[in-house]
N, C-alpha and C. Protein backbone atom coordinates (compact mmCIF):
# COMPACT_ATOMS: atom_id res chain seq x y z
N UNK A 1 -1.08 -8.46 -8.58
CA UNK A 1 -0.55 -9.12 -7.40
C UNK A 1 0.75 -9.84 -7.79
N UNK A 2 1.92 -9.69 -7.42
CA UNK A 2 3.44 -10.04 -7.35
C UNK A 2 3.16 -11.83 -7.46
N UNK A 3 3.85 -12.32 -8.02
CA UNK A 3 3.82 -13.82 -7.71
C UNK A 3 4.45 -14.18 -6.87
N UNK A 4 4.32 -15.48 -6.01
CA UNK A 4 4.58 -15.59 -4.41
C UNK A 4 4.89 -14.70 -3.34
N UNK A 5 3.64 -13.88 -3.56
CA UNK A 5 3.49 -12.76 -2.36
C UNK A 5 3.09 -13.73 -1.09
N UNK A 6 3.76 -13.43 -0.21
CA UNK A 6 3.47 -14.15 1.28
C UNK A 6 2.68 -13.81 2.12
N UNK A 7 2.66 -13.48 3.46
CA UNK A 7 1.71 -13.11 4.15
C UNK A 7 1.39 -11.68 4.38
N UNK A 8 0.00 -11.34 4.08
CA UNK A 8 -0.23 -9.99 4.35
C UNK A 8 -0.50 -9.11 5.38
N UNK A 9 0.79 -7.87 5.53
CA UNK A 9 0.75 -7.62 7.30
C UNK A 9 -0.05 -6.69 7.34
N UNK A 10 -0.54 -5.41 6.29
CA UNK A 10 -1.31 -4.69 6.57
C UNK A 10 -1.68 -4.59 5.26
N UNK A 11 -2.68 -3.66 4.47
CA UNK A 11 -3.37 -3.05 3.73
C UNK A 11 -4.12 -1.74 3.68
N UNK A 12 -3.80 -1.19 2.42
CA UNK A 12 -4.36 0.69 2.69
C UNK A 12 -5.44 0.26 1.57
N UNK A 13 -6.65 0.00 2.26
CA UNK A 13 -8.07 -0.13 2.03
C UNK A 13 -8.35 1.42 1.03
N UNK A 14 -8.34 2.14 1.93
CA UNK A 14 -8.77 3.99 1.38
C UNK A 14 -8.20 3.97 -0.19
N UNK A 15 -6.79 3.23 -0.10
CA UNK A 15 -6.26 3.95 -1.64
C UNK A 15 -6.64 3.30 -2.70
N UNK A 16 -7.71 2.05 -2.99
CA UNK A 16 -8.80 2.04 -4.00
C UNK A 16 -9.83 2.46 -4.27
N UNK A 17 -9.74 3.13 -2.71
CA UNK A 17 -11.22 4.00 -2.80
C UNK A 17 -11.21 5.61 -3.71
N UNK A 18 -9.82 6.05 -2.90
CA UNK A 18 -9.54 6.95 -3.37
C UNK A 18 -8.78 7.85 -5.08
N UNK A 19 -8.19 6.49 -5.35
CA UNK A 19 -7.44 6.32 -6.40
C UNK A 19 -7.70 5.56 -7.31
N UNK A 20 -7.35 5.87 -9.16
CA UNK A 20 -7.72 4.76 -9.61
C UNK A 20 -5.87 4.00 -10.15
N UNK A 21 -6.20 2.82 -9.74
CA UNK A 21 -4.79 2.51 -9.58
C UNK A 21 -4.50 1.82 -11.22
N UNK A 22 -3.34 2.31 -11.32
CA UNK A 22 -2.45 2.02 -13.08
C UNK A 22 -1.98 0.93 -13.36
N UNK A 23 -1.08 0.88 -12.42
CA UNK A 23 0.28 -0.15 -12.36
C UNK A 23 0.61 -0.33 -11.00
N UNK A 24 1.12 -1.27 -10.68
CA UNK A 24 1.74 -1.49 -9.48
C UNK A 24 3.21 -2.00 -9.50
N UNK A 25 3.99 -1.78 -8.48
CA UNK A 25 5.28 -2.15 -8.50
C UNK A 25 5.35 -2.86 -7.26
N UNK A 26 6.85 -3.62 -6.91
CA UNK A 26 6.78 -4.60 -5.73
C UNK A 26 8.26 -3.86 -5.59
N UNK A 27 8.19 -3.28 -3.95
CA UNK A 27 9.35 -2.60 -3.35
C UNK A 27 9.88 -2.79 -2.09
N UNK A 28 11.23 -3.01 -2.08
CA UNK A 28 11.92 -3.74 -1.06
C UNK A 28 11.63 -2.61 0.34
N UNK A 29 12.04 -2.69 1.29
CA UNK A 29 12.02 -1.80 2.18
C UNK A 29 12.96 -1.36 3.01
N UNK A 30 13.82 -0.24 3.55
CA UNK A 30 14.78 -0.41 4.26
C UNK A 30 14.66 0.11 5.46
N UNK A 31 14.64 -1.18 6.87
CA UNK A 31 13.79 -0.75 8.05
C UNK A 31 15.10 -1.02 9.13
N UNK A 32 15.26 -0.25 10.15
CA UNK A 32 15.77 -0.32 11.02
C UNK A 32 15.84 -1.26 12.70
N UNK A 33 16.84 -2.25 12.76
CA UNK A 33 16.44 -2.98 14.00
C UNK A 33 15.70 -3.62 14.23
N UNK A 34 14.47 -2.96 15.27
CA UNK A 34 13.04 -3.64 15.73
C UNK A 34 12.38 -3.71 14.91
N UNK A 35 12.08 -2.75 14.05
CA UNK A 35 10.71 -2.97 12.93
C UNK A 35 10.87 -3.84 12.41
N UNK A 36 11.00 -4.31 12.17
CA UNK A 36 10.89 -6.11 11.07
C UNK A 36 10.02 -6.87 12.30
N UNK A 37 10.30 -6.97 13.72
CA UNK A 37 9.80 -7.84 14.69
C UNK A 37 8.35 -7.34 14.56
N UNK A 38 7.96 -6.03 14.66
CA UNK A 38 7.42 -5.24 15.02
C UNK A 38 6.34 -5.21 13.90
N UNK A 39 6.83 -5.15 12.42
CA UNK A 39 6.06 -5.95 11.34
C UNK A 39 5.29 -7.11 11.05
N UNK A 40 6.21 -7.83 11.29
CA UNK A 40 6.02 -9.01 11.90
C UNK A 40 4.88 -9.62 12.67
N UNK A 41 5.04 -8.91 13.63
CA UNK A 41 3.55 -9.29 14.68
C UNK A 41 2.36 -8.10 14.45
N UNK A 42 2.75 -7.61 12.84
CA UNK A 42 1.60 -7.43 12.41
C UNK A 42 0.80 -5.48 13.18
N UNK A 43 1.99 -5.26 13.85
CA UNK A 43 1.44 -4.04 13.92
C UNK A 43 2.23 -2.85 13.19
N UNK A 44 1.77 -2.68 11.77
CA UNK A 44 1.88 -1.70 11.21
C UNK A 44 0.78 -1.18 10.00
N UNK A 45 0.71 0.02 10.07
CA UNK A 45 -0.21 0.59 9.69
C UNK A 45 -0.23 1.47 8.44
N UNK A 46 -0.51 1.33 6.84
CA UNK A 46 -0.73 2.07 5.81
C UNK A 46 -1.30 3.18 5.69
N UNK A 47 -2.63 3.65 6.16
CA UNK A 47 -3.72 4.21 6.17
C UNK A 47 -3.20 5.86 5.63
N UNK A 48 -2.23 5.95 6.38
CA UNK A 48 -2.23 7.47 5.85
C UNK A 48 -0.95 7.78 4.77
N UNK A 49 -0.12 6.31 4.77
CA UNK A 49 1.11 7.05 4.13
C UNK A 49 1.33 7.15 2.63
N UNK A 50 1.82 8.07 2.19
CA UNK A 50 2.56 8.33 0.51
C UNK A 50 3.75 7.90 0.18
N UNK A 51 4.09 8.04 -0.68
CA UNK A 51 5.49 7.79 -1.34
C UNK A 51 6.02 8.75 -1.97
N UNK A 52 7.01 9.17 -2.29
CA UNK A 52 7.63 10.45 -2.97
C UNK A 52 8.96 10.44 -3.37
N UNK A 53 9.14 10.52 -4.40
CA UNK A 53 10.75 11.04 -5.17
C UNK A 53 11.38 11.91 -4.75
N UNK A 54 13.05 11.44 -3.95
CA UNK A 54 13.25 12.79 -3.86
C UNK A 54 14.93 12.65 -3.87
N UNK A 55 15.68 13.28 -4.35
CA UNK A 55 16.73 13.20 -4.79
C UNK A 55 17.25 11.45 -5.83
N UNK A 56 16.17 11.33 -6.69
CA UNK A 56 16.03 10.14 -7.32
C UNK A 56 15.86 8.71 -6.87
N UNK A 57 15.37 9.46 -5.20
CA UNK A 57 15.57 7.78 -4.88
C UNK A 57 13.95 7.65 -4.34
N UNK A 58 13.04 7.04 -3.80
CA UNK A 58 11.81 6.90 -3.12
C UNK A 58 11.97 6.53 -1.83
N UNK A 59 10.91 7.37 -0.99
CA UNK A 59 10.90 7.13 0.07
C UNK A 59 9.29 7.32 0.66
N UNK A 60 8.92 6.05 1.43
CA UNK A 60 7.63 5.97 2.04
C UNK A 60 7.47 7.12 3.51
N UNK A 61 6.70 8.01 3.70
CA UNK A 61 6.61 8.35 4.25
C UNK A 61 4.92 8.51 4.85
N UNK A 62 4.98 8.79 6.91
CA UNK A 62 3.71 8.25 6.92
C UNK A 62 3.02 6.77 7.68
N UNK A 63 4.29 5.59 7.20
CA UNK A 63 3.90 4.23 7.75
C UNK A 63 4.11 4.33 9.43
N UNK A 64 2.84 4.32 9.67
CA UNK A 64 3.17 3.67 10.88
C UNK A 64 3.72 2.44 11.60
N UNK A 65 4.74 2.05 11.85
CA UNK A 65 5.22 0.90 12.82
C UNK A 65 5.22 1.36 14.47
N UNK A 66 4.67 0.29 15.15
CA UNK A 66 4.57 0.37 16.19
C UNK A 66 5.64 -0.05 16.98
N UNK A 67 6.46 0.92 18.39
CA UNK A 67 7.70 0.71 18.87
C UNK A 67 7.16 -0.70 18.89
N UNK A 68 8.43 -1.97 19.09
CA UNK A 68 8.56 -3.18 19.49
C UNK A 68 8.48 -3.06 21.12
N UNK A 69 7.80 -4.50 21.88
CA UNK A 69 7.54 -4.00 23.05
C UNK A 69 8.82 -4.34 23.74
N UNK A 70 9.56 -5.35 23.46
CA UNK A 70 10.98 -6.40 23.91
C UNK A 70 11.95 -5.21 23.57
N UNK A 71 11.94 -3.87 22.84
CA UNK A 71 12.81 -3.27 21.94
C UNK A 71 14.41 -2.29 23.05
N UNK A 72 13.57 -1.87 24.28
CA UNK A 72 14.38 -1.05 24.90
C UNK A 72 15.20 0.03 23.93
N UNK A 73 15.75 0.39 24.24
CA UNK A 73 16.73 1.68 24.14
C UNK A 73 16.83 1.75 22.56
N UNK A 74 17.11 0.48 22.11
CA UNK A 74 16.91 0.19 20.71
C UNK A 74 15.81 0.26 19.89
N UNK A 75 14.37 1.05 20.48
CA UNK A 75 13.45 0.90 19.33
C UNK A 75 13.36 2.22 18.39
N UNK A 76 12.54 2.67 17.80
CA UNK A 76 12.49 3.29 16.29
C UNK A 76 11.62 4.78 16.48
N UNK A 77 11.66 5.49 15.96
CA UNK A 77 10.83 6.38 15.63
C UNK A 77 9.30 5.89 15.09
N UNK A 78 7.86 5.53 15.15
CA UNK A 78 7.18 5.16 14.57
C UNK A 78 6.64 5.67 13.26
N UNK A 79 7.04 6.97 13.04
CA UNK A 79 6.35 7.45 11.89
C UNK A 79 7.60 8.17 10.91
N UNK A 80 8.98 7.43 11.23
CA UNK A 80 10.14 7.99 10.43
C UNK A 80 10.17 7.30 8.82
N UNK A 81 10.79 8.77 7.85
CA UNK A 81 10.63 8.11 6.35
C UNK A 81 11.51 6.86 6.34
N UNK A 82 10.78 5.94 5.56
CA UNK A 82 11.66 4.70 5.26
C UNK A 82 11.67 4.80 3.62
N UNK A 83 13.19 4.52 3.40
CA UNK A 83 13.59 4.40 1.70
C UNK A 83 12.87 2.74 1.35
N UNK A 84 11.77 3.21 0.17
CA UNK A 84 11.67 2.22 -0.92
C UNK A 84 13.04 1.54 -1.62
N UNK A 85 13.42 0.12 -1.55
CA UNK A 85 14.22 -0.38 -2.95
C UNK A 85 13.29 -0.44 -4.33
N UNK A 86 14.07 0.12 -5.72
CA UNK A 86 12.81 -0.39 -6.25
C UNK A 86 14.47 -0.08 -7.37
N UNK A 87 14.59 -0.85 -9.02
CA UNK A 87 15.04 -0.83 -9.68
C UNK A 87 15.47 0.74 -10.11
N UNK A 88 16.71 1.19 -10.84
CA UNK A 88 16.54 2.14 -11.54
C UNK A 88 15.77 2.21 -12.78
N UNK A 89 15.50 1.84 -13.71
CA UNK A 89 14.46 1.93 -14.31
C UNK A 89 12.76 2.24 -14.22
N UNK A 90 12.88 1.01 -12.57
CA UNK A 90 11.04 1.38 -12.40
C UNK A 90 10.92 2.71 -11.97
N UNK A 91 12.69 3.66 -11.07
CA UNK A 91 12.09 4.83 -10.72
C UNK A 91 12.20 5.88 -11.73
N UNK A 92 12.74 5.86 -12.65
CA UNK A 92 12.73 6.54 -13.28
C UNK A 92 11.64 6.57 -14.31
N UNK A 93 10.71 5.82 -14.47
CA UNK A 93 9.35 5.38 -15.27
C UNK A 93 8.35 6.00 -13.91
N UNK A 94 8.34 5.84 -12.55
CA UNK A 94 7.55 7.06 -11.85
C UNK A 94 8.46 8.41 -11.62
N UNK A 95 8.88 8.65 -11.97
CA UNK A 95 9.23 9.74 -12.25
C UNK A 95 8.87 10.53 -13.22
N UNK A 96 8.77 9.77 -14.18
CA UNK A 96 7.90 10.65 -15.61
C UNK A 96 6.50 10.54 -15.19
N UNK A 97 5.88 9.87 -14.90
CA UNK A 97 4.31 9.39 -14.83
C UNK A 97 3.94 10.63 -13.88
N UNK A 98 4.82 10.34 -12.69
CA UNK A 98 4.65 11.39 -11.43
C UNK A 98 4.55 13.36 -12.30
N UNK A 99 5.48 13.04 -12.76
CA UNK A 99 5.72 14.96 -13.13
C UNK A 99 5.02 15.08 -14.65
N UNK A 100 5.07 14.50 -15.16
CA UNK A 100 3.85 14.50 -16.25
C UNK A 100 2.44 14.31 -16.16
N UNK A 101 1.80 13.08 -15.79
CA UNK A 101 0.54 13.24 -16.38
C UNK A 101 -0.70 12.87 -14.62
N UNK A 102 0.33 13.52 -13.66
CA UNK A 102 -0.52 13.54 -12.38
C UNK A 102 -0.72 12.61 -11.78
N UNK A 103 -0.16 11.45 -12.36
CA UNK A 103 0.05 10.08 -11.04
C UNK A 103 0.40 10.51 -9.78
N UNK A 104 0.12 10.05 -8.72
CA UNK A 104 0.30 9.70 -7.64
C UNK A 104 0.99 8.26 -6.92
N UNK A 105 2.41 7.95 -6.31
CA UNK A 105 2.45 6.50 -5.63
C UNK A 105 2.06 6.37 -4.71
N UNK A 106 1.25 5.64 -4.42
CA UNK A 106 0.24 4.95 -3.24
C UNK A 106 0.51 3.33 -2.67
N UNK A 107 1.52 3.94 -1.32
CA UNK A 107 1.40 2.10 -0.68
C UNK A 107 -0.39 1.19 -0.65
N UNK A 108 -0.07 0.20 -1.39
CA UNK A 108 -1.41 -0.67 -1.19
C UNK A 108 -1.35 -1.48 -0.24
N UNK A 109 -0.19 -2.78 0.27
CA UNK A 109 -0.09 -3.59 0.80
C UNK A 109 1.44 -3.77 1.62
N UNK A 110 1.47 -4.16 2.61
CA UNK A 110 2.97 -4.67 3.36
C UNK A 110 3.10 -6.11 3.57
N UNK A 111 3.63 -7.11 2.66
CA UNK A 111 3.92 -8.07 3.05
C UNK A 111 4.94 -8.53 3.17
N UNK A 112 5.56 -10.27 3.66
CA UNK A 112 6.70 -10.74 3.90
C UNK A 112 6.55 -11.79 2.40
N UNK A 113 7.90 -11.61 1.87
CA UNK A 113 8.22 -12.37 0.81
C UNK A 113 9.66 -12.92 0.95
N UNK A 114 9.76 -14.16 0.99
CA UNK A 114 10.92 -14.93 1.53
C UNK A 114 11.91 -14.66 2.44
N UNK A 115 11.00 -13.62 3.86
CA UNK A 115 11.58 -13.43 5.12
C UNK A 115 12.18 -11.78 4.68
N UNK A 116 11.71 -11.54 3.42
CA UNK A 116 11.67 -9.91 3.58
C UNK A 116 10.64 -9.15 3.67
N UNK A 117 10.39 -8.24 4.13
CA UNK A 117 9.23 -7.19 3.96
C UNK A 117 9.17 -6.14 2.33
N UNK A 118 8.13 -6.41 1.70
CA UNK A 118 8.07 -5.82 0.75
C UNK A 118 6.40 -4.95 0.82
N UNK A 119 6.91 -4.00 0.13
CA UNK A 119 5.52 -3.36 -0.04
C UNK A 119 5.45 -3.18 -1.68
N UNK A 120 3.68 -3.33 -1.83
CA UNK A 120 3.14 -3.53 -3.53
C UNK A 120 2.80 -1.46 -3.35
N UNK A 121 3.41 -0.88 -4.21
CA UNK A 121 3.21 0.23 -4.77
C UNK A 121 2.06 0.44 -5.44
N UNK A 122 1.21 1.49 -6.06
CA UNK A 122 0.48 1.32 -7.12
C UNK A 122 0.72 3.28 -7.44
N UNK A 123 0.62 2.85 -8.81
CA UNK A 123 0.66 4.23 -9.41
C UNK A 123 -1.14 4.59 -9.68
N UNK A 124 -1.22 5.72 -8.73
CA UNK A 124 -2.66 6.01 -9.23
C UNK A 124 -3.18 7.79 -9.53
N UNK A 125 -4.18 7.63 -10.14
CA UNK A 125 -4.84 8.88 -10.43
C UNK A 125 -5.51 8.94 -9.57
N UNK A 126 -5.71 10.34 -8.57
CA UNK A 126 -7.23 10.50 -8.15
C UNK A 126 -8.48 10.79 -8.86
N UNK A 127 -9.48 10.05 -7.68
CA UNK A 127 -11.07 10.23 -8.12
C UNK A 127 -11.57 11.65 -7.83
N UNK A 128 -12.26 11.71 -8.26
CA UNK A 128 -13.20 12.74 -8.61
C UNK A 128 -14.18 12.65 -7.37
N UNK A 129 -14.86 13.30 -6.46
CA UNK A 129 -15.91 12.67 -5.95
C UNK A 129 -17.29 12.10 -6.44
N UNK A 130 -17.59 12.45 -7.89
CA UNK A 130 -18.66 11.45 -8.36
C UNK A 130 -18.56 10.78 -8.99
N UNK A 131 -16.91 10.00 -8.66
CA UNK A 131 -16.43 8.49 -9.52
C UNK A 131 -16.38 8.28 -8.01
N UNK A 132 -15.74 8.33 -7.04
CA UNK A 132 -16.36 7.65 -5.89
C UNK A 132 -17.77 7.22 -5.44
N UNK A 133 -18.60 8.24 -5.41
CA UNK A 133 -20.33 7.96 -5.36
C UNK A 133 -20.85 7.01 -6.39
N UNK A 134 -19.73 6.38 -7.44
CA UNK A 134 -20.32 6.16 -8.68
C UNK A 134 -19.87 4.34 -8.46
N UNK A 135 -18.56 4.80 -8.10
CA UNK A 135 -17.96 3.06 -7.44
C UNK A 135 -19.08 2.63 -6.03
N UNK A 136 -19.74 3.05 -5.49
CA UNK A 136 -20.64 2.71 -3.90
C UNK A 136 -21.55 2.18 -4.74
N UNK A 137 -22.40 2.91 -5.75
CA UNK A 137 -23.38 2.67 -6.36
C UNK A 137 -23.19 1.19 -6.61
N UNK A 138 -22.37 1.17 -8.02
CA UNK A 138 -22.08 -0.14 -8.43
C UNK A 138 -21.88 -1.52 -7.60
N UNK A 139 -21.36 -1.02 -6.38
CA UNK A 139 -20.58 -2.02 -5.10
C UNK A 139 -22.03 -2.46 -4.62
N UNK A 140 -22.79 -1.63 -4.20
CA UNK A 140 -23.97 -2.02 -3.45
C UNK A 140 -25.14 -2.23 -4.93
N UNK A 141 -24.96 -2.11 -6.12
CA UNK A 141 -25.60 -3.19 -6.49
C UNK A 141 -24.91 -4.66 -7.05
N UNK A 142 -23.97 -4.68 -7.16
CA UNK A 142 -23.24 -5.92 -7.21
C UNK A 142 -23.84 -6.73 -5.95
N UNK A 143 -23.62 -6.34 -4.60
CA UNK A 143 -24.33 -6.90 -3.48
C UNK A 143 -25.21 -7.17 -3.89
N UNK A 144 -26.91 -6.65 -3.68
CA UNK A 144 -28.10 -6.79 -4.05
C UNK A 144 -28.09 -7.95 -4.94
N UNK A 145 -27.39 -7.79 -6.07
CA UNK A 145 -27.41 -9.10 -7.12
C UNK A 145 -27.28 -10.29 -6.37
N UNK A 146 -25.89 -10.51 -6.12
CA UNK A 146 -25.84 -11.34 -4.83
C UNK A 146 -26.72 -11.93 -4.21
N UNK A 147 -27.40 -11.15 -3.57
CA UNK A 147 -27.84 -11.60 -2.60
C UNK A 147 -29.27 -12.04 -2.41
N UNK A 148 -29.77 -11.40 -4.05
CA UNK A 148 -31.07 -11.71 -4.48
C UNK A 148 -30.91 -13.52 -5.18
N UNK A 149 -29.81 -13.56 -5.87
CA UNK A 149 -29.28 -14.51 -6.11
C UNK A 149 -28.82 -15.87 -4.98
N UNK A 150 -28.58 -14.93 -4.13
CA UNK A 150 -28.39 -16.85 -2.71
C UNK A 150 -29.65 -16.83 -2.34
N UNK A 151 -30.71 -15.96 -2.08
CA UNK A 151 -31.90 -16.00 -1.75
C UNK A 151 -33.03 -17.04 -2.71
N UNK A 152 -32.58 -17.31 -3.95
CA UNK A 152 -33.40 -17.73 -5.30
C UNK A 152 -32.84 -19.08 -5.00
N UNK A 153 -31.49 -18.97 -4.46
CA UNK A 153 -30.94 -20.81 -4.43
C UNK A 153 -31.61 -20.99 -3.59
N UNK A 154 -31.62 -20.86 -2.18
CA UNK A 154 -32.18 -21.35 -1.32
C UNK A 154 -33.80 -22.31 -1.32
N UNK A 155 -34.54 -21.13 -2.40
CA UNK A 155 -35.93 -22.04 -2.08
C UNK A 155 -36.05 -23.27 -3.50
């Protein structure tokens, strides 16, 4: 987690489920007009989108932002690619990871950090489906522990 990460506008839940995540990076965003308002009040959506290299630069593709409703004539495409900022160095370090050893970049989070919108990257491998069945397992007995445990305080 980035230090003084601000408020969190959305989250892609699925891509810990799906992925096992490496590293993460913190990436500027470059959004057009309304979307920032439109961010802002919190309607935008991770769930399905990727990230991808492509003529050396990154670009999120996938995010849903929802038109602004105040926006008129001026609002956005909702599901148009938006370019990641991210250092030359960090892209060129997913760039090797990516074409070598089967990483995947996966938006995790969209937040506002000192009145900008940034999104936390994560470089991940996919699961297997019986490292998924294998993470539920563990999750729902971690619960059980839990909960056998507030049950024992109680009496």
């Amino acid at each position: 987690m980035p230090k003084g990460m601000g408020k969190q506008l959305a989250q892609n839940k699925k891509a810990y489920h799906d992925y096992f995540i490496e590293d993460t990076f913190e990436a500027g965003i470059v959004l057009q007009g309304t979307e920032i308002k439109s961010i802002r009040a919190g309607k935008a959506n991770l769930k399905d989108s990727f990230a991808k290299i492509e003529r050396g630069e990154l670009y999120l593709h996938n995010m849903h932002v929802s038109p602004y409703e105040q926006g008129n004539r001026y609002n956005h495409d909702p599901l148009r690619t938006r370019k990641l900022l991210l250092h030359r160095k960090e892209i060129n370090k997913l760039i090797g990871e990516t074409k070598e050893t089967g990483y995947t970049i996966v938006p995790l989070k969209l937040y506002l950090k000192n009145g900008f919108a940034k999104v936390l990257i994560g470089l991940g491998k996919g699961k297997k489906q019986y490292d998924k069945r294998d993470d539920l397992k563990k999750k729902e007995a971690k619960r059980d522990i839990e909960r056998a445990f507030r049950e024992r305080q109680k009496m």
